[in-house]
PDB file of N, CA and C in Angstrom:
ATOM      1  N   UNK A   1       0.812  -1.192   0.000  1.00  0.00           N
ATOM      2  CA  UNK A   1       0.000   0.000   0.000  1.00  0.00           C
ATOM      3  C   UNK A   1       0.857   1.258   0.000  1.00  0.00           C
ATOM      4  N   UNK A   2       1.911   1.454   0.675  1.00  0.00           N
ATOM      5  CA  UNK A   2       2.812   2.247   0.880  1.00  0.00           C
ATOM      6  C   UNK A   2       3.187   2.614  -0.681  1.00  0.00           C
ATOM      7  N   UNK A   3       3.681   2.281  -1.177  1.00  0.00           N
ATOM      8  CA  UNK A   3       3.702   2.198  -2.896  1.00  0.00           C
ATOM      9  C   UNK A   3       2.967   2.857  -3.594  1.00  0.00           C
ATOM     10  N   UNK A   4       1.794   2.373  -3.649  1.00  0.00           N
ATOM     11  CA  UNK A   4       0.696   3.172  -4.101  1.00  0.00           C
ATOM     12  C   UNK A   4      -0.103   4.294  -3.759  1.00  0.00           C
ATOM     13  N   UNK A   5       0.419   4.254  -2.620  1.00  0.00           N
ATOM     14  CA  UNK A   5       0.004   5.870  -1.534  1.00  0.00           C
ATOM     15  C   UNK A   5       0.786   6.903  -2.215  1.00  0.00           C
ATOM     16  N   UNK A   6       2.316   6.247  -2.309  1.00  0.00           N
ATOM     17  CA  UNK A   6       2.970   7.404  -2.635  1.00  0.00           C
ATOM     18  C   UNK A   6       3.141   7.903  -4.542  1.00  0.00           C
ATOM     19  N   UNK A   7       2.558   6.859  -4.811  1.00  0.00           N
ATOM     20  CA  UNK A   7       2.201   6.907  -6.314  1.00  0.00           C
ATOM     21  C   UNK A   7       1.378   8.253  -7.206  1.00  0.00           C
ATOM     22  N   UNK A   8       0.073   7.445  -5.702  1.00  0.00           N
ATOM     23  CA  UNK A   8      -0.739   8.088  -6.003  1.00  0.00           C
ATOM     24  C   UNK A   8      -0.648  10.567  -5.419  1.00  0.00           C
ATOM     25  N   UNK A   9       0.131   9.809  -4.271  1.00  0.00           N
ATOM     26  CA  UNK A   9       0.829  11.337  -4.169  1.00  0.00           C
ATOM     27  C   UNK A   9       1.537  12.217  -5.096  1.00  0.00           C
ATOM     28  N   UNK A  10       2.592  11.185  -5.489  1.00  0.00           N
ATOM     29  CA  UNK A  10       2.762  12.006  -6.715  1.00  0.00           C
ATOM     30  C   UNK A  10       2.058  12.592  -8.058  1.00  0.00           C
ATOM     31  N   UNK A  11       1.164  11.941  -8.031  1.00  0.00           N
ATOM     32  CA  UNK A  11      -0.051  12.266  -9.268  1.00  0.00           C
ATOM     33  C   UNK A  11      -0.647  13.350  -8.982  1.00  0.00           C
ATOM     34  N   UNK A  12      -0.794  13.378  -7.384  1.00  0.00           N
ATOM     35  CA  UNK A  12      -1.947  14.639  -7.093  1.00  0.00           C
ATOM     36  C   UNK A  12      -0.449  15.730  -6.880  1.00  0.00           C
ATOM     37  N   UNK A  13       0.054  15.541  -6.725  1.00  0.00           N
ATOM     38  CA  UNK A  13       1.131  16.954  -6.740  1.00  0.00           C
ATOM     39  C   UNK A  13       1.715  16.709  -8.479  1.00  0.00           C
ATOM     40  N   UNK A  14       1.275  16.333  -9.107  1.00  0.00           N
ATOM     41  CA  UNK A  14       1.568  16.603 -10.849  1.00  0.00           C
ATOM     42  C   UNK A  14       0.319  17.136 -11.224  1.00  0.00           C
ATOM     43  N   UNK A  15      -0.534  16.679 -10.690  1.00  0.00           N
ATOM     44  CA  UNK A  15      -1.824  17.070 -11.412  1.00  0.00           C
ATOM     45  C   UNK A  15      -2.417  19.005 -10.951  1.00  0.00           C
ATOM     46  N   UNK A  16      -1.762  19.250  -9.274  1.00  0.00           N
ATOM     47  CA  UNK A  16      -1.710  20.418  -9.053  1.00  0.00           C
ATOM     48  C   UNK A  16      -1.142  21.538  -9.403  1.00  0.00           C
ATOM     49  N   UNK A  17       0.576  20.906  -9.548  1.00  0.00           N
ATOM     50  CA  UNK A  17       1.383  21.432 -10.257  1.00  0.00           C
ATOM     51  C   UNK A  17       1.229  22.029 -11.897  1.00  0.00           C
ATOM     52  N   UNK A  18       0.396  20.992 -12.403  1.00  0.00           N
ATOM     53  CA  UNK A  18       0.004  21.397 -13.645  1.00  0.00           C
ATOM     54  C   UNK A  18      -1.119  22.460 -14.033  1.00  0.00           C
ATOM     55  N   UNK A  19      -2.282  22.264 -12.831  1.00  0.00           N
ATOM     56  CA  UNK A  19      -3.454  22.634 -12.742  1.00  0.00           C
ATOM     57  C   UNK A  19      -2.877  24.222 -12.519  1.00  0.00           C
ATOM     58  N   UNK A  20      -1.969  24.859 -11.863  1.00  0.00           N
ATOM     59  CA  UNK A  20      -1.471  25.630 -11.649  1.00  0.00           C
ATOM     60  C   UNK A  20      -0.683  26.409 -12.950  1.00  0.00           C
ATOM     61  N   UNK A  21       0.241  25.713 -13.641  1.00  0.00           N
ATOM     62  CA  UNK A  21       0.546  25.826 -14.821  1.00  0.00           C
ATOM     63  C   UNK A  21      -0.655  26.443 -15.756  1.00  0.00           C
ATOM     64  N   UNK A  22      -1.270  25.893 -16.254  1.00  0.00           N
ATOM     65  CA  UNK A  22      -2.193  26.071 -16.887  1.00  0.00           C
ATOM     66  C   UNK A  22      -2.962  27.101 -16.363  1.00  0.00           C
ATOM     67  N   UNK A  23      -3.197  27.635 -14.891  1.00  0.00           N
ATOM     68  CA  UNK A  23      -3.691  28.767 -14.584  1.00  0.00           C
ATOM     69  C   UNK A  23      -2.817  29.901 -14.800  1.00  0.00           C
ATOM     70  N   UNK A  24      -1.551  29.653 -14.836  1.00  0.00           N
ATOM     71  CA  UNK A  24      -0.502  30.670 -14.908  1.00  0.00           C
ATOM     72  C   UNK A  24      -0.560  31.323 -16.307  1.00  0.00           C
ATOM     73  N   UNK A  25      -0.173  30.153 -17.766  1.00  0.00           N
ATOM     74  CA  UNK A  25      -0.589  30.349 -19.087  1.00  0.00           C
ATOM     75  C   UNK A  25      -1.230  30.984 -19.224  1.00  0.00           C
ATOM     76  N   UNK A  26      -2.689  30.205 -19.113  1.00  0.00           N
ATOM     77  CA  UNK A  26      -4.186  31.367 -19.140  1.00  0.00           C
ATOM     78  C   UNK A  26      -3.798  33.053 -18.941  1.00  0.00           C
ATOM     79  N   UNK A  27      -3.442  33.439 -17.670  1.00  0.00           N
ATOM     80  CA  UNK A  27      -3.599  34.604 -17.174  1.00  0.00           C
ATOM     81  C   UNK A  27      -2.586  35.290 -17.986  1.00  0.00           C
ATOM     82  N   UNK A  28      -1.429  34.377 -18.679  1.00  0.00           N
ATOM     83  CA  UNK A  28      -0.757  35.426 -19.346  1.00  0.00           C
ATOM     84  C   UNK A  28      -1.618  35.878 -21.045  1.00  0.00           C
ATOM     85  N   UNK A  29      -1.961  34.602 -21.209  1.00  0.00           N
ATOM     86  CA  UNK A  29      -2.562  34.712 -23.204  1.00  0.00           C
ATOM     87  C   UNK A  29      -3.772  35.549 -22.850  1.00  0.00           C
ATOM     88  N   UNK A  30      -4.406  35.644 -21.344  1.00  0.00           N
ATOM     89  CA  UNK A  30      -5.232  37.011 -21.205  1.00  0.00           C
ATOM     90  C   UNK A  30      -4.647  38.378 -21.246  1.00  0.00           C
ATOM     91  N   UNK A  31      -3.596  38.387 -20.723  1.00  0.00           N
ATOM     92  CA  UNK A  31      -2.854  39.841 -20.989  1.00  0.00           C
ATOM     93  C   UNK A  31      -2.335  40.206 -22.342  1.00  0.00           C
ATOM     94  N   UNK A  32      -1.759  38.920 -22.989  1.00  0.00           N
ATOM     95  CA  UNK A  32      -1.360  39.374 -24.110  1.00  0.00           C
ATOM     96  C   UNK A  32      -2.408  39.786 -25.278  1.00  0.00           C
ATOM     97  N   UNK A  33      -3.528  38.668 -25.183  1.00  0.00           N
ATOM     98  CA  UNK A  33      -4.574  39.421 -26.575  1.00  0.00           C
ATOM     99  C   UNK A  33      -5.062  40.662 -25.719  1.00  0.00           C
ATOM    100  N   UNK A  34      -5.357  41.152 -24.493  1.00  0.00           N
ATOM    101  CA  UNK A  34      -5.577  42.418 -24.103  1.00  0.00           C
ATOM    102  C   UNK A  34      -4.453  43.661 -24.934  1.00  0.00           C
ATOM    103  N   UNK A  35      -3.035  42.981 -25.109  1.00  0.00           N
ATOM    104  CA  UNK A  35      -2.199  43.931 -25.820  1.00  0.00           C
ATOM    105  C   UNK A  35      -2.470  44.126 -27.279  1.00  0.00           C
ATOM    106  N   UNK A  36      -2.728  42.520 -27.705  1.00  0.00           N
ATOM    107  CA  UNK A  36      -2.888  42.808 -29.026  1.00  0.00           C
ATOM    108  C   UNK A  36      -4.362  43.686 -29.239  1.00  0.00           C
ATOM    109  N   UNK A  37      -5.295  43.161 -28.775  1.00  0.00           N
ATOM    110  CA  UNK A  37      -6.429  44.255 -29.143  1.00  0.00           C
ATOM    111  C   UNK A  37      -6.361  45.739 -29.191  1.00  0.00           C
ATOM    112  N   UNK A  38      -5.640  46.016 -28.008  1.00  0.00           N
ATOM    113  CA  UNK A  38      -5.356  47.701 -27.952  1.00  0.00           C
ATOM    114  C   UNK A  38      -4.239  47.688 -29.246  1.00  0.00           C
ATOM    115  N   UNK A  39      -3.097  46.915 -29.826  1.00  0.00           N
ATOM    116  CA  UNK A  39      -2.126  47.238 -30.809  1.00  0.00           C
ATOM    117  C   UNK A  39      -3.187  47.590 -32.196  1.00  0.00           C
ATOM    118  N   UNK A  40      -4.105  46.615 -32.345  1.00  0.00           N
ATOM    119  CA  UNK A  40      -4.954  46.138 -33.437  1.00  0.00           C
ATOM    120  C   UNK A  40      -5.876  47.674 -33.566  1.00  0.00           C
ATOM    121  N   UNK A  41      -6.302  48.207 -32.285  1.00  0.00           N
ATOM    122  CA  UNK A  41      -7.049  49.283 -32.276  1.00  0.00           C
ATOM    123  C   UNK A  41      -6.531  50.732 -32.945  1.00  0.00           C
ATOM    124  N   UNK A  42      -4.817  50.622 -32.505  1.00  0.00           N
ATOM    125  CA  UNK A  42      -4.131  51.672 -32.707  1.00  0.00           C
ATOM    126  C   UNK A  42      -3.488  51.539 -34.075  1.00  0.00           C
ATOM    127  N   UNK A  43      -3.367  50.365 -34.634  1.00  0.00           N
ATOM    128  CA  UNK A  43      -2.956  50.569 -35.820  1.00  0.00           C
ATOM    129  C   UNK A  43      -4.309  50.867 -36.924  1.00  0.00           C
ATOM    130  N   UNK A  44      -5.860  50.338 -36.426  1.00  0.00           N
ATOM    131  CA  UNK A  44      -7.078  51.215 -37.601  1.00  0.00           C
ATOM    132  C   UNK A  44      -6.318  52.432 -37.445  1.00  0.00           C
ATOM    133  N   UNK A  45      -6.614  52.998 -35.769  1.00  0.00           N
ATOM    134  CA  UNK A  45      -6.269  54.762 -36.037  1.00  0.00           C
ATOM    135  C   UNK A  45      -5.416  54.904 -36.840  1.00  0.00           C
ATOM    136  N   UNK A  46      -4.311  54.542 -36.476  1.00  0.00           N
ATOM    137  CA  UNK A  46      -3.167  54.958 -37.748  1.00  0.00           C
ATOM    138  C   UNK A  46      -3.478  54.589 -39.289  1.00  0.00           C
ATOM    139  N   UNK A  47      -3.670  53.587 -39.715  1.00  0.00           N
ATOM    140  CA  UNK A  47      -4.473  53.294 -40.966  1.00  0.00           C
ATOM    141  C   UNK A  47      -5.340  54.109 -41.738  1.00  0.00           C
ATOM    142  N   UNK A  48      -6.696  54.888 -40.430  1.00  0.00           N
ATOM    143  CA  UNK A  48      -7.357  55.690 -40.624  1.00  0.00           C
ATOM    144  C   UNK A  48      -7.033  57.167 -41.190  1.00  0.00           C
ATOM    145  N   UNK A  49      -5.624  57.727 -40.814  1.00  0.00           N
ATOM    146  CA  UNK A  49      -5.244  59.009 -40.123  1.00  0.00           C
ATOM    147  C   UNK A  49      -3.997  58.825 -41.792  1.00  0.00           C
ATOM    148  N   UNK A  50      -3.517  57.799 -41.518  1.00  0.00           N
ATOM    149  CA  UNK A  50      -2.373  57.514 -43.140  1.00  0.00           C
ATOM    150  C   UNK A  50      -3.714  57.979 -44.199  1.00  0.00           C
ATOM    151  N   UNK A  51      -4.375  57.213 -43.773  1.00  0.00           N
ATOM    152  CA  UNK A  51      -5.540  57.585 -45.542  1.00  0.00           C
ATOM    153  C   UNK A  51      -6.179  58.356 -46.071  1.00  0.00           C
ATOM    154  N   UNK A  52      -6.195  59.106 -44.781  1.00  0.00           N
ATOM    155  CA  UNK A  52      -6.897  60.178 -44.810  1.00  0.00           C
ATOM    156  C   UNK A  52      -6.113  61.351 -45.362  1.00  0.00           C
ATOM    157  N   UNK A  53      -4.787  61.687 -44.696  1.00  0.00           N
ATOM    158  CA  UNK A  53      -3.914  62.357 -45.177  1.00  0.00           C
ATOM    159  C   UNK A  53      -3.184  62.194 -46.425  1.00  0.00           C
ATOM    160  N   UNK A  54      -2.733  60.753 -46.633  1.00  0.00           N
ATOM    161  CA  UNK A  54      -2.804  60.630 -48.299  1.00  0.00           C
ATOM    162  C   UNK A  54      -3.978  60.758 -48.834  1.00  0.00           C
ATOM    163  N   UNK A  55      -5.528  60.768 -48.821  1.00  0.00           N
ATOM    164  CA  UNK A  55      -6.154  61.684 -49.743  1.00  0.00           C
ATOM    165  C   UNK A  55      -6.050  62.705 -49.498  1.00  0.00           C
ATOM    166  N   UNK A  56      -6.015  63.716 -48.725  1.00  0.00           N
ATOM    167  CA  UNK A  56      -5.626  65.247 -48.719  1.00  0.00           C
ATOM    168  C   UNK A  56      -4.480  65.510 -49.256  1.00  0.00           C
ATOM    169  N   UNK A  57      -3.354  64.709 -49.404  1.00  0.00           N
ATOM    170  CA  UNK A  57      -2.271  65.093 -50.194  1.00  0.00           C
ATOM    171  C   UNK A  57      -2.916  65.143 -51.909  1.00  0.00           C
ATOM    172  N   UNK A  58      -3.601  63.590 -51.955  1.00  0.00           N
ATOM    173  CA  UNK A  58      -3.692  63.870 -53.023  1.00  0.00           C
ATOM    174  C   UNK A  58      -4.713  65.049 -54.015  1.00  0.00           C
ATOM    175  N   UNK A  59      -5.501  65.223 -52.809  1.00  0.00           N
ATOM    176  CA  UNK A  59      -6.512  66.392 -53.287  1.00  0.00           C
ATOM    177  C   UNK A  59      -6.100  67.313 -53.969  1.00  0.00           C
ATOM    178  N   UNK A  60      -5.025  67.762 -52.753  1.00  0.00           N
ATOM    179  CA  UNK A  60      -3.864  69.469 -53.341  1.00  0.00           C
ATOM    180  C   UNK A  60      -3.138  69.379 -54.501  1.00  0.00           C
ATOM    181  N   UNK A  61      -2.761  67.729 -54.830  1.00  0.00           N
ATOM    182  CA  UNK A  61      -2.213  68.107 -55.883  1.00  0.00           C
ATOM    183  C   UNK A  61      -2.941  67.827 -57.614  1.00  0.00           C
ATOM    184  N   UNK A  62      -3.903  67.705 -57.593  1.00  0.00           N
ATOM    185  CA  UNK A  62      -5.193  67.460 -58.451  1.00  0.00           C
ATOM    186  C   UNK A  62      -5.417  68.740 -58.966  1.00  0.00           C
ATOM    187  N   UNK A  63      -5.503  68.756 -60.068  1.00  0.00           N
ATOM    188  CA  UNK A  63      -5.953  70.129 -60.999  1.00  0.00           C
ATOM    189  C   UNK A  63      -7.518  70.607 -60.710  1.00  0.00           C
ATOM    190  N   UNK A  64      -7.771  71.749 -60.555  1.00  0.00           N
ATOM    191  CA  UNK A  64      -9.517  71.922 -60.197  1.00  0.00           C
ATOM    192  C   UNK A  64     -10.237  71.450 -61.190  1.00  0.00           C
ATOM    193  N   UNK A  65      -9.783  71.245 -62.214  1.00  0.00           N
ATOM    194  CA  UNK A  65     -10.944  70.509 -63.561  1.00  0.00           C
ATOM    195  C   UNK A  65     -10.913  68.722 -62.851  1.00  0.00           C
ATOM    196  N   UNK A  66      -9.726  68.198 -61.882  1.00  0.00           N
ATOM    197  CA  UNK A  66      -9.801  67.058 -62.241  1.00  0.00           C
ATOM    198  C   UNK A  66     -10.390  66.937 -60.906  1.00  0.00           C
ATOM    199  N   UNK A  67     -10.477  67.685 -60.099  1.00  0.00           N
ATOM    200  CA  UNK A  67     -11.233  67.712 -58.683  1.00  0.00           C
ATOM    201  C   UNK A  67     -12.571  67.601 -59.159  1.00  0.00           C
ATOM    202  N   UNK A  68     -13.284  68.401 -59.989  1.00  0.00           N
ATOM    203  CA  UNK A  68     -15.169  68.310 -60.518  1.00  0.00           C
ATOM    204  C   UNK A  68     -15.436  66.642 -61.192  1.00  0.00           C
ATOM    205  N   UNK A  69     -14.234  66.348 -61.755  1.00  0.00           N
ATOM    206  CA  UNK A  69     -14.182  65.425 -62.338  1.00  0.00           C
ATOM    207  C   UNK A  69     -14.641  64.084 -61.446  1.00  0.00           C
ATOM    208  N   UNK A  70     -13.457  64.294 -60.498  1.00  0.00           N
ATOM    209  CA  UNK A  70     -13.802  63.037 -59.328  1.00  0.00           C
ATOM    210  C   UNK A  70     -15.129  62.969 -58.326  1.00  0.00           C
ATOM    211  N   UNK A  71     -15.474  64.218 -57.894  1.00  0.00           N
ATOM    212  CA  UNK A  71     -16.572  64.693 -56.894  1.00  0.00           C
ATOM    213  C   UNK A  71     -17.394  64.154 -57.741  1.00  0.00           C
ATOM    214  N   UNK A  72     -18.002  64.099 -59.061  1.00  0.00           N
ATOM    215  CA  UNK A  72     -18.793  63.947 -60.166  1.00  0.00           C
ATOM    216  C   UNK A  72     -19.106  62.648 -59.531  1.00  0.00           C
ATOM    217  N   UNK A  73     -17.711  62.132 -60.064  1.00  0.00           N
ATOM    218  CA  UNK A  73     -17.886  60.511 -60.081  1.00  0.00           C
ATOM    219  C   UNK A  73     -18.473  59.844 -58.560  1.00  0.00           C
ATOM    220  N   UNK A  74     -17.665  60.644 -57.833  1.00  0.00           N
ATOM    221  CA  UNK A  74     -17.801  60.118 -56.707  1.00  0.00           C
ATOM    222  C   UNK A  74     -19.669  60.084 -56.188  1.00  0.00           C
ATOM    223  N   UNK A  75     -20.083  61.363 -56.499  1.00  0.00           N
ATOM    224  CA  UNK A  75     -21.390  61.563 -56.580  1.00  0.00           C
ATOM    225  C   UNK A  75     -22.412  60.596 -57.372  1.00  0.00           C
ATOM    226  N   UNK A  76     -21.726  60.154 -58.381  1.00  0.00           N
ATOM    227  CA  UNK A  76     -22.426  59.343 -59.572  1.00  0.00           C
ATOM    228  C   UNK A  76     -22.862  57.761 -58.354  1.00  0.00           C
ATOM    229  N   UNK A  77     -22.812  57.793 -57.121  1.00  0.00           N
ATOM    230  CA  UNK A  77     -22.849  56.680 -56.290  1.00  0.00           C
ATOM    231  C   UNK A  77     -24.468  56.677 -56.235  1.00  0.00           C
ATOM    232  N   UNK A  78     -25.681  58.175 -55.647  1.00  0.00           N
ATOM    233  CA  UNK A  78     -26.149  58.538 -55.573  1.00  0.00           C
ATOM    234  C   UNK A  78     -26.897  57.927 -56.554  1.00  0.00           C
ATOM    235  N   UNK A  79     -28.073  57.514 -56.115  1.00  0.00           N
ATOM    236  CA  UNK A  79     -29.269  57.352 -57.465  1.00  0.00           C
ATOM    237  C   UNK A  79     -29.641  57.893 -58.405  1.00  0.00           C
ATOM    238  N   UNK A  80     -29.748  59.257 -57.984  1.00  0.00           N
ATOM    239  CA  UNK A  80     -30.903  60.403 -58.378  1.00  0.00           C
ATOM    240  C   UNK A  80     -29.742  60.852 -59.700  1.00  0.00           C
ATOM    241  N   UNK A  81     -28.501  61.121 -58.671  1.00  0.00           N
ATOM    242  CA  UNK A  81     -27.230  61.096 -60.208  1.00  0.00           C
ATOM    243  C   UNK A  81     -26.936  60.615 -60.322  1.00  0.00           C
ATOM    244  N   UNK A  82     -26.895  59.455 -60.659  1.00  0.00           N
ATOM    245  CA  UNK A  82     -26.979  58.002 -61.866  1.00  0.00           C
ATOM    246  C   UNK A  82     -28.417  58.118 -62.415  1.00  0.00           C
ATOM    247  N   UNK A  83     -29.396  58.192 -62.103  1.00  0.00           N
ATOM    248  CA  UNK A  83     -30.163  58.335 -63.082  1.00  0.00           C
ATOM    249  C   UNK A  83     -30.224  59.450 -64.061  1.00  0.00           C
ATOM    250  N   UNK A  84     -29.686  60.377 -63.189  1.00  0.00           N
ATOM    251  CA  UNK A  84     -29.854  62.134 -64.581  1.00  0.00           C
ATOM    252  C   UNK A  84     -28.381  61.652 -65.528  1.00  0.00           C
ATOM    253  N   UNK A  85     -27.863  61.078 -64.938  1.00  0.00           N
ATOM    254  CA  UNK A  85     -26.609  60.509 -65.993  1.00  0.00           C
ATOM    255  C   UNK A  85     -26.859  59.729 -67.088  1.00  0.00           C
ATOM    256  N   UNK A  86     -27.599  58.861 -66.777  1.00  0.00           N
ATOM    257  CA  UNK A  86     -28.346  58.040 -67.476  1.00  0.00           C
ATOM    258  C   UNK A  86     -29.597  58.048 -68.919  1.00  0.00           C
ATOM    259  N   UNK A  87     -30.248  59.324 -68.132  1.00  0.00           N
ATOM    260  CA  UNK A  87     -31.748  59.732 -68.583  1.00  0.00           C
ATOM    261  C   UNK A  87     -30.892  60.743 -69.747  1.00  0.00           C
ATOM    262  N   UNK A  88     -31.220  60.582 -71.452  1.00  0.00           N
ATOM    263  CA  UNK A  88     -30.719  61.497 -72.312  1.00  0.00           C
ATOM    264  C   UNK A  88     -31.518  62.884 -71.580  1.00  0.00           C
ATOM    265  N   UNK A  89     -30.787  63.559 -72.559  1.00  0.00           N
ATOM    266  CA  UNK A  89     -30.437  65.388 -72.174  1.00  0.00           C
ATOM    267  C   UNK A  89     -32.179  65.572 -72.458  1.00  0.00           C
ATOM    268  N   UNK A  90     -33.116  65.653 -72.884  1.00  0.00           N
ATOM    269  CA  UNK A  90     -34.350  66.327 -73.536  1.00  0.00           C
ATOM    270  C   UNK A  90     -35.415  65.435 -72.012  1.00  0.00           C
ATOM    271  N   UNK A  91     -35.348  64.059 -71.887  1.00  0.00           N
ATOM    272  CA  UNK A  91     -35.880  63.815 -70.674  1.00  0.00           C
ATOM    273  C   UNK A  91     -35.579  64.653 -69.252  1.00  0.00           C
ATOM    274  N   UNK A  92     -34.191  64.635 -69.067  1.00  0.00           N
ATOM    275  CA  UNK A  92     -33.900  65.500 -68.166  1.00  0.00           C
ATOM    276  C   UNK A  92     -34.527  66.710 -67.777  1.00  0.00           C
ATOM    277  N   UNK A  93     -34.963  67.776 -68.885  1.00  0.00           N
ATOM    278  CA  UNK A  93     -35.359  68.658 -68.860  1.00  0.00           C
ATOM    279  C   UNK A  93     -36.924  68.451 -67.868  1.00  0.00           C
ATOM    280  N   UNK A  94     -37.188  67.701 -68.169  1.00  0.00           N
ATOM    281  CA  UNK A  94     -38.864  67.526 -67.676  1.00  0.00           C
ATOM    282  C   UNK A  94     -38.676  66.917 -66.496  1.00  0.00           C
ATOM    283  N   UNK A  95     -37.983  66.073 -66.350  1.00  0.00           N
ATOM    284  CA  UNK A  95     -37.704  65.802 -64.612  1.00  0.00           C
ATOM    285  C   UNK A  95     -37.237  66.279 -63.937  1.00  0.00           C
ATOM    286  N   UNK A  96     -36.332  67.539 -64.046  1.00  0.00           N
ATOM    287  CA  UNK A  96     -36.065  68.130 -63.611  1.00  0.00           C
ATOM    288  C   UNK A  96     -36.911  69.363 -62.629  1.00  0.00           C
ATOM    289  N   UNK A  97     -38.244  69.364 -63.824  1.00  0.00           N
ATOM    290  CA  UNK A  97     -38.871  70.977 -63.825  1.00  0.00           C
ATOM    291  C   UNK A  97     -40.229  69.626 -62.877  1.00  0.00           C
TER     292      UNK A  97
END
């Protein structure tokens, strides 16, 4: 019996030892995706703030004919202008009025 007493002792101090382990792990892969989420957060901002400013760069350097040009297009998203885009010039007139 002595044998197996101490067998079995050792199992329960491996199995604590481990149980412990594994609580230790845990608490760290909780801190770390806590880092990565805040990294993940701060790099949209930055992402956000890069894209934004490269389109304002690119705005300034755009000719004003090619600025109406894009706003146009960009507008052309809009139904109402996609349809007057669409609708020849003599219809227009009447949907308009």
């Amino acid at each position: 019996m002595s044998d197996e007493t101490n067998r079995i002792t050792r199992l329960e101090e491996m199995l604590a030892h481990q149980a412990k382990t594994i609580e230790e792990l845990s608490d760290q892969l909780a801190e770390q995706w806590k880092t990565v989420e805040q990294m993940r957060t701060k790099l949209d901002r930055l992402t956000e703030r890069f894209l934004s400013l490269e389109e304002q760069s690119l705005d300034a350097q755009r000719s004003p004919a090619r600025r109406i040009i894009d706003d146009t297009r960009r507008n052309a998203a809009c139904p109402l202008i996609r349809m007057m885009n669409q609708t020849p010039p003599m219809q227009r007139y009447f949907i308009s009025r």
